[in-house]
Protein backbone atom coordinates (compact mmCIF):
# COMPACT_ATOMS: atom_id res chain seq x y z
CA UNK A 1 -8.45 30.58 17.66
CA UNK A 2 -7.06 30.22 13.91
CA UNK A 3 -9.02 27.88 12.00
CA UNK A 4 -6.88 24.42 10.91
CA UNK A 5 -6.02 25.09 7.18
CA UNK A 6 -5.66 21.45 5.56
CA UNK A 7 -2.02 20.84 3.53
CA UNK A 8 -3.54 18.95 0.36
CA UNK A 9 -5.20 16.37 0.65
CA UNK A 10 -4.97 13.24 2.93
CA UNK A 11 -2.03 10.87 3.46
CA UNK A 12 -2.56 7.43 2.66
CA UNK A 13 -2.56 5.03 5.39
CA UNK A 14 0.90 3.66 5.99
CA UNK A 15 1.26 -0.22 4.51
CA UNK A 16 0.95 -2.33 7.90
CA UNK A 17 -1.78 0.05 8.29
CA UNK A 18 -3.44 -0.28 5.32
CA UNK A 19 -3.20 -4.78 5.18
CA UNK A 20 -4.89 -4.10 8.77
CA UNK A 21 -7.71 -2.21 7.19
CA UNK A 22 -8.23 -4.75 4.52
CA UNK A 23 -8.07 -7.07 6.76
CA UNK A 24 -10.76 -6.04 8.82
CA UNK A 25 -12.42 -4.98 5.65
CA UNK A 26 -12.92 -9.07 4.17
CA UNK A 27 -13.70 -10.52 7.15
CA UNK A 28 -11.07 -10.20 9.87
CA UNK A 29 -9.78 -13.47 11.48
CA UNK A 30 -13.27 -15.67 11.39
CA UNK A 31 -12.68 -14.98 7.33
CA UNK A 32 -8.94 -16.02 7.14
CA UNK A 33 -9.85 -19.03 9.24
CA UNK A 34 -12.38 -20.16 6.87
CA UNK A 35 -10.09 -19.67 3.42
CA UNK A 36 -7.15 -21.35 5.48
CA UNK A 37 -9.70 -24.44 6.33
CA UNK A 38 -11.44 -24.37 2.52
CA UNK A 39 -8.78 -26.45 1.24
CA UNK A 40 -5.30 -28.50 1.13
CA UNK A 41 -3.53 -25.75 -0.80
CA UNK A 42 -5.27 -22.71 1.34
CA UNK A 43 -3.70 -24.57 4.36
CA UNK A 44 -0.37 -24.78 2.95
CA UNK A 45 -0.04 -21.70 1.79
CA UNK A 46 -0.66 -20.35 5.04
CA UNK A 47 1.57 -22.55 7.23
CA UNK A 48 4.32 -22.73 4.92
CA UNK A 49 4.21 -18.61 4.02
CA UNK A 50 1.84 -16.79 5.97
CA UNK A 51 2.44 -18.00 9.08
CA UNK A 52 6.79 -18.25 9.14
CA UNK A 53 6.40 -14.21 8.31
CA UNK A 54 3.61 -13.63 11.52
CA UNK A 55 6.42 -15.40 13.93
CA UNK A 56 9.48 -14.15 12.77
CA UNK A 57 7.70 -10.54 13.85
CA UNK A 58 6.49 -12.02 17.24
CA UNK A 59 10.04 -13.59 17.77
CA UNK A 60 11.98 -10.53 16.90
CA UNK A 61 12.19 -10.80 13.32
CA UNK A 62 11.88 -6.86 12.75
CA UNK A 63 14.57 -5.63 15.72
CA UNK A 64 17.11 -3.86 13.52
CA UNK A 65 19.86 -5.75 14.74
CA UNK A 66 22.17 -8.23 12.43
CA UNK A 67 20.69 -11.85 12.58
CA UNK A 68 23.54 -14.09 13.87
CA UNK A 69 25.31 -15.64 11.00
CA UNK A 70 28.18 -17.38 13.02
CA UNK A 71 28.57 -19.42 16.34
CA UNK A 72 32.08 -20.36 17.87
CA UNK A 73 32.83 -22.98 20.57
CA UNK A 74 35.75 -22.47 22.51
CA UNK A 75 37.50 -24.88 24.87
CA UNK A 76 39.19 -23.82 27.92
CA UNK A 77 41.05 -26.22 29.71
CA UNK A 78 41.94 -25.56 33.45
C-alpha cells in the first residue's frame, strides 16, 4: 500500500467549527449559563443579540432562499 504523503500542513478548522471548539473549550453551556446569569447586562446581551442569531438558524434563518419582503391581499368576489 503507498504510504499517505501529507499536502502542507493542516487546515484550520472551518469558523462554525472553530466557535464550537471554543466553546467547548471555556466551559460549554454550564459556563455560558453562568456569564448570562452574572449580571443585568450579561443577560441582555444575550437575549437581545445572542439569542435572535441562535433562532433565526433554528427557524430557517440560513436556507438560501430570499426572505419575503412583500405580502399582497387580494379580494375575489363571487
Amino acid at each position: 500500500m503507498p504510504s499517505e504523503k501529507s499536502n502542507g500542513p493542516p487546515r484550520p478548522p472551518a469558523p462554525r467549527e472553530a466557535i464550537a471548539q471554543a466553546f467547548d473549550e471555556i466551559g460549554g453551556v454550564s459556563a455560558l449559563a453562568a456569564w448570562v446569569s452574572a449580571s443585568d447586562d450579561n443577560r441582555k446581551i444575550f437575549y437581545s443579540t445572542i439569542y435572535p442569531k441562535i433562532l433565526a438558524l433554528d427557524f430557517g434563518g440560513e436556507s438560501g432562499r430570499e426572505p419575503i419582503d412583500e405580502v399582497r391581499w387580494t379580494i375575489v368576489r363571487p
